[in-house]
PDB file of N, CA and C in Angstrom:
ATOM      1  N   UNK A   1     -45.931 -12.432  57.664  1.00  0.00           N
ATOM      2  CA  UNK A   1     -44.890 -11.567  57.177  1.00  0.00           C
ATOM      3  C   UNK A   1     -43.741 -11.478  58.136  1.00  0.00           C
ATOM      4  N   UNK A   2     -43.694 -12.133  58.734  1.00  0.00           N
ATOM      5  CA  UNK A   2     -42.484 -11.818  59.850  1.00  0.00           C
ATOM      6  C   UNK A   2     -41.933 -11.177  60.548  1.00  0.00           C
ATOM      7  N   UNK A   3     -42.311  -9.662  60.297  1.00  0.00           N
ATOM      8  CA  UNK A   3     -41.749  -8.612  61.274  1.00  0.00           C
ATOM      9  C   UNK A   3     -40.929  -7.735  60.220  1.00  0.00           C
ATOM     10  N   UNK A   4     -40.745  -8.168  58.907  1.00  0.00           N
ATOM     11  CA  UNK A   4     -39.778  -7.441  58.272  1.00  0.00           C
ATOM     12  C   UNK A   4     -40.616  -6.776  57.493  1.00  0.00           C
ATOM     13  N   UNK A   5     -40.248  -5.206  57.257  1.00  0.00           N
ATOM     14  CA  UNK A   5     -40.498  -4.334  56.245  1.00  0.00           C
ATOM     15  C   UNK A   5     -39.923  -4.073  55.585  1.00  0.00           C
ATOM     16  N   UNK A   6     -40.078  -3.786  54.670  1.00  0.00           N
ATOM     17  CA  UNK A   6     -39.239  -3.157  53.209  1.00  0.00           C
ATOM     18  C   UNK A   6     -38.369  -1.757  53.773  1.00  0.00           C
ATOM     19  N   UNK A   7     -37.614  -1.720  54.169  1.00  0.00           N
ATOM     20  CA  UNK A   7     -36.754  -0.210  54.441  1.00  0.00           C
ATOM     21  C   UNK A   7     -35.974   0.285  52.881  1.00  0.00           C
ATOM     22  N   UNK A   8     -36.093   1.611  53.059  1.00  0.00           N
ATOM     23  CA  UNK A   8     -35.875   2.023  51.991  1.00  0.00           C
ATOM     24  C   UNK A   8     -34.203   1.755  51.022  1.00  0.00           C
ATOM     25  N   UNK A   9     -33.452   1.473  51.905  1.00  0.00           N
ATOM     26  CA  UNK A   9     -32.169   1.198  51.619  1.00  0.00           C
ATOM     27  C   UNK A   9     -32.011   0.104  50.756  1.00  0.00           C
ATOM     28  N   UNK A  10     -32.971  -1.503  50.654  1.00  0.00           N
ATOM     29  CA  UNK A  10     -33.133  -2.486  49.957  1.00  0.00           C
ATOM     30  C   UNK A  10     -33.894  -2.240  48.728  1.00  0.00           C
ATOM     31  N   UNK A  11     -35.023  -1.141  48.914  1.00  0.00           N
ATOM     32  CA  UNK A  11     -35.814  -1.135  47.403  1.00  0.00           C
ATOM     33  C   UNK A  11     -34.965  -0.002  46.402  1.00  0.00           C
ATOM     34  N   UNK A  12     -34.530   0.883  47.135  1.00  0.00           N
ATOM     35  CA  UNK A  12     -33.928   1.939  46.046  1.00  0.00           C
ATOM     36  C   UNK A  12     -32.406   1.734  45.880  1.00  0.00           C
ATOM     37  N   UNK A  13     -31.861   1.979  44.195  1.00  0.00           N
ATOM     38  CA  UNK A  13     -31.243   1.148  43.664  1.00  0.00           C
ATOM     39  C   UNK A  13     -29.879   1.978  44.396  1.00  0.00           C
ATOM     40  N   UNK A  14     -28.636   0.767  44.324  1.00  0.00           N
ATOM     41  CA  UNK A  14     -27.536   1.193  45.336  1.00  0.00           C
ATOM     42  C   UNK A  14     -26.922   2.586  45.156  1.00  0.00           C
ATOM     43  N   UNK A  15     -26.457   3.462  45.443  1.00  0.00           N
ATOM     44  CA  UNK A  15     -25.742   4.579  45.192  1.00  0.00           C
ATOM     45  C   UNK A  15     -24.481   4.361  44.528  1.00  0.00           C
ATOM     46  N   UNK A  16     -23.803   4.634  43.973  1.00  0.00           N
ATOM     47  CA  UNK A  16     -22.213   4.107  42.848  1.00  0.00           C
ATOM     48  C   UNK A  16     -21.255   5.761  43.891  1.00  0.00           C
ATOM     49  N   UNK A  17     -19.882   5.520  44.487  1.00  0.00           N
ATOM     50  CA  UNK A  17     -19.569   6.627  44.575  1.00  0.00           C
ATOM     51  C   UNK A  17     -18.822   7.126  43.085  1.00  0.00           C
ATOM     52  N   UNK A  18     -18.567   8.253  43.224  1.00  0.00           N
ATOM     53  CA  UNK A  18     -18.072   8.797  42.209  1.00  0.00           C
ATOM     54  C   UNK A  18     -17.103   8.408  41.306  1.00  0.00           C
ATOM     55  N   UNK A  19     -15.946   7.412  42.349  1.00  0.00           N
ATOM     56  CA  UNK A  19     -14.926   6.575  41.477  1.00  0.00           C
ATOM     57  C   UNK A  19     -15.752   5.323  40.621  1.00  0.00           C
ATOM     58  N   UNK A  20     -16.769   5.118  41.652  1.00  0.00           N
ATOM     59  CA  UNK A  20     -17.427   3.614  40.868  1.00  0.00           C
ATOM     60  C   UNK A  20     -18.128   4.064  39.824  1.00  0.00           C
ATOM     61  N   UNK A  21     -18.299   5.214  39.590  1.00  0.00           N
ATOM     62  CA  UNK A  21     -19.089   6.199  38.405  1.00  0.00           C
ATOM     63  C   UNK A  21     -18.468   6.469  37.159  1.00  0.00           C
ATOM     64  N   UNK A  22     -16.850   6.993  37.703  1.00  0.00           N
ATOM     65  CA  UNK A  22     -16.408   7.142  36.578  1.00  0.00           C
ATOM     66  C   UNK A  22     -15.869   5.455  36.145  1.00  0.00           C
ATOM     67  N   UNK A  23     -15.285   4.584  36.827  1.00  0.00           N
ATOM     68  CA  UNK A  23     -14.769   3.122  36.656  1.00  0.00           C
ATOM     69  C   UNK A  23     -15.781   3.239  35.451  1.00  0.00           C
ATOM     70  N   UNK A  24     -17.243   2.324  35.951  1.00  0.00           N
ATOM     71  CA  UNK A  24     -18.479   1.980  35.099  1.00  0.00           C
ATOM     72  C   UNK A  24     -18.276   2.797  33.861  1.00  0.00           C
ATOM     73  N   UNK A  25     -17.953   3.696  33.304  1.00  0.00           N
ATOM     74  CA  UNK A  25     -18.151   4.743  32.502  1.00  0.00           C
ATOM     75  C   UNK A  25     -16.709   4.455  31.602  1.00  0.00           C
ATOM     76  N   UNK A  26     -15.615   4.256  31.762  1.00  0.00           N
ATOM     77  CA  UNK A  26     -14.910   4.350  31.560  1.00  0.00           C
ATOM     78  C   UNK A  26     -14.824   2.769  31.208  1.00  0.00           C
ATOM     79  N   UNK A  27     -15.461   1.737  31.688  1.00  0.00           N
ATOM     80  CA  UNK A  27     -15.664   0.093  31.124  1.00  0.00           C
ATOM     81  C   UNK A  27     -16.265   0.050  29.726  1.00  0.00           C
ATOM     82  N   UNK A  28     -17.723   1.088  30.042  1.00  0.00           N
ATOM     83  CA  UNK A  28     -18.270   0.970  28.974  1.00  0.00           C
ATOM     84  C   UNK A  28     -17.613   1.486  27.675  1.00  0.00           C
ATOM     85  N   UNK A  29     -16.599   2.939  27.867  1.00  0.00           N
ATOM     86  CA  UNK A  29     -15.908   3.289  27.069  1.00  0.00           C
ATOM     87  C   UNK A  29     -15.259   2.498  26.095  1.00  0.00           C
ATOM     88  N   UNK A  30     -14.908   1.780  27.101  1.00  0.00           N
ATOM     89  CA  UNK A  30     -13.758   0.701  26.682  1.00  0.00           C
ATOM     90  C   UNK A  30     -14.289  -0.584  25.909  1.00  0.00           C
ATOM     91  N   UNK A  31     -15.601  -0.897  25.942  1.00  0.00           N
ATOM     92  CA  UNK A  31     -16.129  -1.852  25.300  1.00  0.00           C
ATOM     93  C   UNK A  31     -16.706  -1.452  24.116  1.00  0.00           C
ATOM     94  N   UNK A  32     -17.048  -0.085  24.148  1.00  0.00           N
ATOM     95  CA  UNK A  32     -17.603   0.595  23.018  1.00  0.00           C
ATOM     96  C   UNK A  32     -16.504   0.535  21.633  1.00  0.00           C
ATOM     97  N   UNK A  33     -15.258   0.829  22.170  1.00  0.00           N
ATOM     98  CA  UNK A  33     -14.309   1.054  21.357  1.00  0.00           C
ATOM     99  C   UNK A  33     -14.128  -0.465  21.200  1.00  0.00           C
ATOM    100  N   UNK A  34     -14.075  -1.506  21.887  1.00  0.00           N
ATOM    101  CA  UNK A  34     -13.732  -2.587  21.471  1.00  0.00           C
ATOM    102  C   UNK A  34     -14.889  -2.968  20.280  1.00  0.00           C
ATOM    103  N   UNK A  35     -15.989  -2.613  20.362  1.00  0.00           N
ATOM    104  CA  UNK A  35     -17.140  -2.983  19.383  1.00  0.00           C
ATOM    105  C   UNK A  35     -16.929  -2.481  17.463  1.00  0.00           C
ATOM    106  N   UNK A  36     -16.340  -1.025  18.069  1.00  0.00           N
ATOM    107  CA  UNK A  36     -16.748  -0.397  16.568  1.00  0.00           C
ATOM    108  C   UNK A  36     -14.922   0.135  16.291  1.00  0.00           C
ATOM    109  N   UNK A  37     -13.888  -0.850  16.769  1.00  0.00           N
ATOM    110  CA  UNK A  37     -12.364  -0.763  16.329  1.00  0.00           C
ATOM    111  C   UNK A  37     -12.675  -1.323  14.595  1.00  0.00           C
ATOM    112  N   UNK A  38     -13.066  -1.938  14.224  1.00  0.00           N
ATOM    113  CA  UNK A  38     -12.660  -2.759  12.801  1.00  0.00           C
ATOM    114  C   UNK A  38     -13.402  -1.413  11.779  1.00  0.00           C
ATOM    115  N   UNK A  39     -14.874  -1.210  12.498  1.00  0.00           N
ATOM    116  CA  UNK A  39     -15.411  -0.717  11.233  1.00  0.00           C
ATOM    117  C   UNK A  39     -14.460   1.192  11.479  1.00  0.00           C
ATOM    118  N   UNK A  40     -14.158   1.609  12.646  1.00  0.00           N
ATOM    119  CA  UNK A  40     -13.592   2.675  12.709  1.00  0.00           C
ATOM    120  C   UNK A  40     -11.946   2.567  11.645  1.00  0.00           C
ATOM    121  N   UNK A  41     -11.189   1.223  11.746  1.00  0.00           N
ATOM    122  CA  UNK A  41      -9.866   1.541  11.297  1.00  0.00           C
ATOM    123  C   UNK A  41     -10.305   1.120   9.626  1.00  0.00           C
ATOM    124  N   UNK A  42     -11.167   0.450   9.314  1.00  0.00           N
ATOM    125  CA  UNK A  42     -12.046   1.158   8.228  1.00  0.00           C
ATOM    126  C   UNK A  42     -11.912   1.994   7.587  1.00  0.00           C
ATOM    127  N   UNK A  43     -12.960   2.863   8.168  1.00  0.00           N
ATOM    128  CA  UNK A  43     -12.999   4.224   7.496  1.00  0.00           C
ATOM    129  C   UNK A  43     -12.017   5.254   7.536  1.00  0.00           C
ATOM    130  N   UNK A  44     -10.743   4.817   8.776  1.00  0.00           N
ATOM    131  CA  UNK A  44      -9.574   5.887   8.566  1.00  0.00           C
ATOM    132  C   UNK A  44      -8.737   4.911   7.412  1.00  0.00           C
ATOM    133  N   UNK A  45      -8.635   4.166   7.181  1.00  0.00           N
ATOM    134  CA  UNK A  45      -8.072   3.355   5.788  1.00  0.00           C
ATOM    135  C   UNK A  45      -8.855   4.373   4.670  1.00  0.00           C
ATOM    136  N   UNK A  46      -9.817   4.024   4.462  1.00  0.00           N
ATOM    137  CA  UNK A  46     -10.604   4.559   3.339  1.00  0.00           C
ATOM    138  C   UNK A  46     -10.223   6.365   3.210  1.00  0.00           C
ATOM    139  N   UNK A  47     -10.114   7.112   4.442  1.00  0.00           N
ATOM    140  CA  UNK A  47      -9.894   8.375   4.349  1.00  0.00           C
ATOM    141  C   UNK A  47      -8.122   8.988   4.198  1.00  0.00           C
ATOM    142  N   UNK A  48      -7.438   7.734   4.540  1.00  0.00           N
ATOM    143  CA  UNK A  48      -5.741   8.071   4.420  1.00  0.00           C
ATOM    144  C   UNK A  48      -5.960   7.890   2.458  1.00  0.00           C
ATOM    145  N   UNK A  49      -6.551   6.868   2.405  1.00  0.00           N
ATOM    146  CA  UNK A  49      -6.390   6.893   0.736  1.00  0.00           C
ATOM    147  C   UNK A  49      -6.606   7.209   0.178  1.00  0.00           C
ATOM    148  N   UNK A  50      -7.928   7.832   0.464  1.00  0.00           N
ATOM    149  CA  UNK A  50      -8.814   9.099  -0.566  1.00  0.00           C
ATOM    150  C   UNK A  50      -7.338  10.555  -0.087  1.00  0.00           C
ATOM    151  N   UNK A  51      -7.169  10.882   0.647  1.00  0.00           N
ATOM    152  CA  UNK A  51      -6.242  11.398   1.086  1.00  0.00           C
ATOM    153  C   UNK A  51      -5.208  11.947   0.248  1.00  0.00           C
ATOM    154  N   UNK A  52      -4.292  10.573   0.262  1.00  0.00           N
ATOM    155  CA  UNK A  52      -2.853   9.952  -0.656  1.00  0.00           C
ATOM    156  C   UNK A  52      -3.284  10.712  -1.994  1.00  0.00           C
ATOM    157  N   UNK A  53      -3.840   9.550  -2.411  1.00  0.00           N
ATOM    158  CA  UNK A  53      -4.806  10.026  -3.576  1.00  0.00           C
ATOM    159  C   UNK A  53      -4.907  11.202  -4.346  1.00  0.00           C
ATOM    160  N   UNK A  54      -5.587  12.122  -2.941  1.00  0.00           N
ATOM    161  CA  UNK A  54      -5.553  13.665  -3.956  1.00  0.00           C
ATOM    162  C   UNK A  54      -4.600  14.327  -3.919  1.00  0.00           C
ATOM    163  N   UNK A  55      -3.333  13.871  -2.735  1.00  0.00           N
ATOM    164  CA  UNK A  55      -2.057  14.491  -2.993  1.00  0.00           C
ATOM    165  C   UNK A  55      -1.119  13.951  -4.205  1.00  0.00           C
ATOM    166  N   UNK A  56      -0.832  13.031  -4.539  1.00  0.00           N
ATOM    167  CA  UNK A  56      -0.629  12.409  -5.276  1.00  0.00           C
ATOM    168  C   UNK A  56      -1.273  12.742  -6.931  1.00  0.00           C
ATOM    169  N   UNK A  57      -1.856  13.017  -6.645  1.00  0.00           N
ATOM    170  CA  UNK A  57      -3.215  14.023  -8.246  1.00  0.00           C
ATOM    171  C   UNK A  57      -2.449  15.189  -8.486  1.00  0.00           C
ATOM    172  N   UNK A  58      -2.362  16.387  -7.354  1.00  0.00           N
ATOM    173  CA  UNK A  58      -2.264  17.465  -7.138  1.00  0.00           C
ATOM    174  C   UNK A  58      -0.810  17.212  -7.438  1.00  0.00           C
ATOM    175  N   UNK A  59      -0.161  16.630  -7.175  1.00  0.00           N
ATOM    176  CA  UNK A  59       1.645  16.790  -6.995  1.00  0.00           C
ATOM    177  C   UNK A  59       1.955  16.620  -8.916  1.00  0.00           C
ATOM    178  N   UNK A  60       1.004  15.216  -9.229  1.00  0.00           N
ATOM    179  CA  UNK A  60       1.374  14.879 -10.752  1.00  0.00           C
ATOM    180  C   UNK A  60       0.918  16.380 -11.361  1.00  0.00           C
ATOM    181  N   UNK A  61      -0.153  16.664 -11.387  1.00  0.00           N
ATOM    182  CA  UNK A  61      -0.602  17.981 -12.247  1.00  0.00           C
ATOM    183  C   UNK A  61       0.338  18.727 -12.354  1.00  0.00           C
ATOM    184  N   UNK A  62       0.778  19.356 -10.972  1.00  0.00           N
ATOM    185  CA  UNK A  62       1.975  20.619 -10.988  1.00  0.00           C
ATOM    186  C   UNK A  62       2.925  20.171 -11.711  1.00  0.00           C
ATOM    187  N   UNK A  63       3.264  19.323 -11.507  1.00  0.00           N
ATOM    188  CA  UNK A  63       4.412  18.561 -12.462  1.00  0.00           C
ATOM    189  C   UNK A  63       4.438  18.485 -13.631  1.00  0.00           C
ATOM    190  N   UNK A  64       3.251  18.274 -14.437  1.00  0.00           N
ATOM    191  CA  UNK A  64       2.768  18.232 -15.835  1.00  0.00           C
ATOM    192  C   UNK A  64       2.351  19.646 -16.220  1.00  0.00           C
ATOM    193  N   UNK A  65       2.175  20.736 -15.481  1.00  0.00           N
ATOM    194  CA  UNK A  65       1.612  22.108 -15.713  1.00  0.00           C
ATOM    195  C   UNK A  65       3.493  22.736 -15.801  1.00  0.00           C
ATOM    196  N   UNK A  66       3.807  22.280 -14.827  1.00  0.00           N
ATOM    197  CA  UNK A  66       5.397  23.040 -15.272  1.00  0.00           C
ATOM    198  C   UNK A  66       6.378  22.964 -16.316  1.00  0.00           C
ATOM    199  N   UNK A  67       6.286  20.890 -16.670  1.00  0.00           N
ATOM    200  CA  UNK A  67       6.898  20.747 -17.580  1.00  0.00           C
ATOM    201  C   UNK A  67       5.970  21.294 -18.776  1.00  0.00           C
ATOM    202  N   UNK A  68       4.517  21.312 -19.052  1.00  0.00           N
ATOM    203  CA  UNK A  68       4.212  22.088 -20.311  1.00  0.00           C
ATOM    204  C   UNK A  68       4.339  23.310 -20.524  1.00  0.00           C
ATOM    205  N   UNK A  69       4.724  24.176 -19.232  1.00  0.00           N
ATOM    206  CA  UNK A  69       4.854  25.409 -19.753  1.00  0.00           C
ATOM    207  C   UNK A  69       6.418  25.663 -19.985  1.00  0.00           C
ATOM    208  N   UNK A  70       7.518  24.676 -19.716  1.00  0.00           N
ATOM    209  CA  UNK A  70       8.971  24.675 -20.051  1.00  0.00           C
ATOM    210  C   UNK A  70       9.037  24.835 -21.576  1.00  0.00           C
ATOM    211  N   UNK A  71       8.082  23.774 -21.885  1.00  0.00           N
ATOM    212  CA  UNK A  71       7.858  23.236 -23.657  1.00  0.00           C
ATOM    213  C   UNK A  71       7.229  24.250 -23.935  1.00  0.00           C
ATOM    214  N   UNK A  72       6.239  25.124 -23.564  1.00  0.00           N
ATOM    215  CA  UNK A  72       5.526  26.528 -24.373  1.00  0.00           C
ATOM    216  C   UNK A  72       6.747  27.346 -24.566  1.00  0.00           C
ATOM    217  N   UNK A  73       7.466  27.464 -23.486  1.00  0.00           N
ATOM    218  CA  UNK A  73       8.772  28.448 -23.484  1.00  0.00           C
ATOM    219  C   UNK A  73       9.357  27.976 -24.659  1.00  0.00           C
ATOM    220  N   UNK A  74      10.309  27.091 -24.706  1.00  0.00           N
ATOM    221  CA  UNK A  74      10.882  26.661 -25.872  1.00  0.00           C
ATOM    222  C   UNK A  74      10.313  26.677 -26.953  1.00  0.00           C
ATOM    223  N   UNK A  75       9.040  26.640 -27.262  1.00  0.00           N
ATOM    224  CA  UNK A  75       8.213  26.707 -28.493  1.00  0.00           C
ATOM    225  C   UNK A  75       8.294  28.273 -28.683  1.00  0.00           C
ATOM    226  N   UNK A  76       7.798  28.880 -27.731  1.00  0.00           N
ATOM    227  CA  UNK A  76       8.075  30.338 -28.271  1.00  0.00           C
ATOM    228  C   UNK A  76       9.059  31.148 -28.503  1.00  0.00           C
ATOM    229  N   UNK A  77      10.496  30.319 -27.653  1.00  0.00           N
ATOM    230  CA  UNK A  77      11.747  31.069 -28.123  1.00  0.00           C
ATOM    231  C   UNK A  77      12.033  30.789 -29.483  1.00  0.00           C
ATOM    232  N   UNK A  78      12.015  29.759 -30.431  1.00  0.00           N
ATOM    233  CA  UNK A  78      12.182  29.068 -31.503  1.00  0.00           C
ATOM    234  C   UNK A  78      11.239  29.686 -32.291  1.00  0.00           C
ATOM    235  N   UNK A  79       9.825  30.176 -31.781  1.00  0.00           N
ATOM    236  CA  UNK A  79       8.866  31.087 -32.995  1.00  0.00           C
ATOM    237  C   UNK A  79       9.820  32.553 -33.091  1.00  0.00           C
ATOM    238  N   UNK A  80       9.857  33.230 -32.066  1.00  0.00           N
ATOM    239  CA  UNK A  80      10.800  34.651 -31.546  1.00  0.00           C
ATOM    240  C   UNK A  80      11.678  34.398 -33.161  1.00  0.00           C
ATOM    241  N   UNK A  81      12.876  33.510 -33.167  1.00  0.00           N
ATOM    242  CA  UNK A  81      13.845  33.222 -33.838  1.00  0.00           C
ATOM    243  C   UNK A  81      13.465  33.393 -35.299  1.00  0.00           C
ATOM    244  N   UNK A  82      12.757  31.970 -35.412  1.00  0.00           N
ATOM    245  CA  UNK A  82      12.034  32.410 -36.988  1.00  0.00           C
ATOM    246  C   UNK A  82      11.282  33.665 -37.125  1.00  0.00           C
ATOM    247  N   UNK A  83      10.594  34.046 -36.173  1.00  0.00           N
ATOM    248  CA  UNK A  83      10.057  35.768 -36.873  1.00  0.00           C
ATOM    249  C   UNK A  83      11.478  36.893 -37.315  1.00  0.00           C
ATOM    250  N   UNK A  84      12.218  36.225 -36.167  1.00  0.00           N
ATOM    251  CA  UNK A  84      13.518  37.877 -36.423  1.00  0.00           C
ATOM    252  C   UNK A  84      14.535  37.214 -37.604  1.00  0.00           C
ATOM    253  N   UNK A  85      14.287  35.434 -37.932  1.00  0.00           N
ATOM    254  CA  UNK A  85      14.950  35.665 -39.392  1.00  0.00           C
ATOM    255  C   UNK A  85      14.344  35.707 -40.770  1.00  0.00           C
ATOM    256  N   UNK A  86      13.157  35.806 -40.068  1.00  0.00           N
ATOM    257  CA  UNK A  86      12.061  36.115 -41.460  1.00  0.00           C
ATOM    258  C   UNK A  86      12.134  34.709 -41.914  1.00  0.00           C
ATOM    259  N   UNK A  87      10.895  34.964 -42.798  1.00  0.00           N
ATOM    260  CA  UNK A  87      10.352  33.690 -43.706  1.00  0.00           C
ATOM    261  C   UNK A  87      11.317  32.832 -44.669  1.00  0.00           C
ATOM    262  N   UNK A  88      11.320  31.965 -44.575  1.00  0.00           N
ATOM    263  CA  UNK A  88      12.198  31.361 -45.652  1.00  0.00           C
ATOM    264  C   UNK A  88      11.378  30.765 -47.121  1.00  0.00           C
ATOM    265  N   UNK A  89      11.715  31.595 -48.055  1.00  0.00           N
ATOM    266  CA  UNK A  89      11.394  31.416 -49.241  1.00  0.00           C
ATOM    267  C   UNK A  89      12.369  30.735 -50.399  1.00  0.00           C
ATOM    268  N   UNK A  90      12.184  30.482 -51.448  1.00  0.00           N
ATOM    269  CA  UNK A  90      13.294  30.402 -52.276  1.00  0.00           C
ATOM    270  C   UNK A  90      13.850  31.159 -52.889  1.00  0.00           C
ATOM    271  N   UNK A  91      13.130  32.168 -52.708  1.00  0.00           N
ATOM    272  CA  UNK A  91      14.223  33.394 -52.811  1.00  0.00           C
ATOM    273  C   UNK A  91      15.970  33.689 -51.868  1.00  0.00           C
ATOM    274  N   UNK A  92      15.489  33.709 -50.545  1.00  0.00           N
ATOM    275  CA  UNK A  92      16.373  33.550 -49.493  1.00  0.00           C
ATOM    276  C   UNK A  92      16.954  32.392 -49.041  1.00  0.00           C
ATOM    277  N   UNK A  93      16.693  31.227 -49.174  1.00  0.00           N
ATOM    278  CA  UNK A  93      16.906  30.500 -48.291  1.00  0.00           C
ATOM    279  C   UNK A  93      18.572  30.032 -49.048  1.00  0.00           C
TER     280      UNK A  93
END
């Protein structure tokens, strides 16, 4: 065996200081995001459009709820009219 012993400094694993801690950490970060970029811009695609979508729903409705109640208005000013000139018979007309 030669004279050499195992000292503890060679078997237990190296110490990282704190910059080499966060570095390492901040690599892996960075590879992580490189891994799951496609399926992440993905699902924000899929969620801007579901998105669009229900604004776009919501905007047509109001739009179609206002113009039908323009047309109820007008329908009921025009009933108003014929009630206050009464029925037209052949008597009157």
């Amino acid at each position: 065996m030669e004279g050499k012993t195992p000292d503890a400094s060679s078997t237990a694993p190296k110490l990282l200081t704190p910059a080499q801690k966060q570095l390492l950490k901040r690599q892996q970060e960075l590879e992580y995001w490189k891994r799951h970029s496609k399926q992440l811009r993905s699902r924000n695609l899929i969620t801007g459009l579901t998105i669009g979508a229900f604004v776009v729903g919501l905007f047509s409705y109001t739009i179609l709820s206002v113009r039908q109640e323009k047309i109820m208005e007008e329908i009921d000013d025009e009933a108003k009219i014929f009630v206050m000139k009464g029925p037209r018979t052949g008597a009157n007309s």
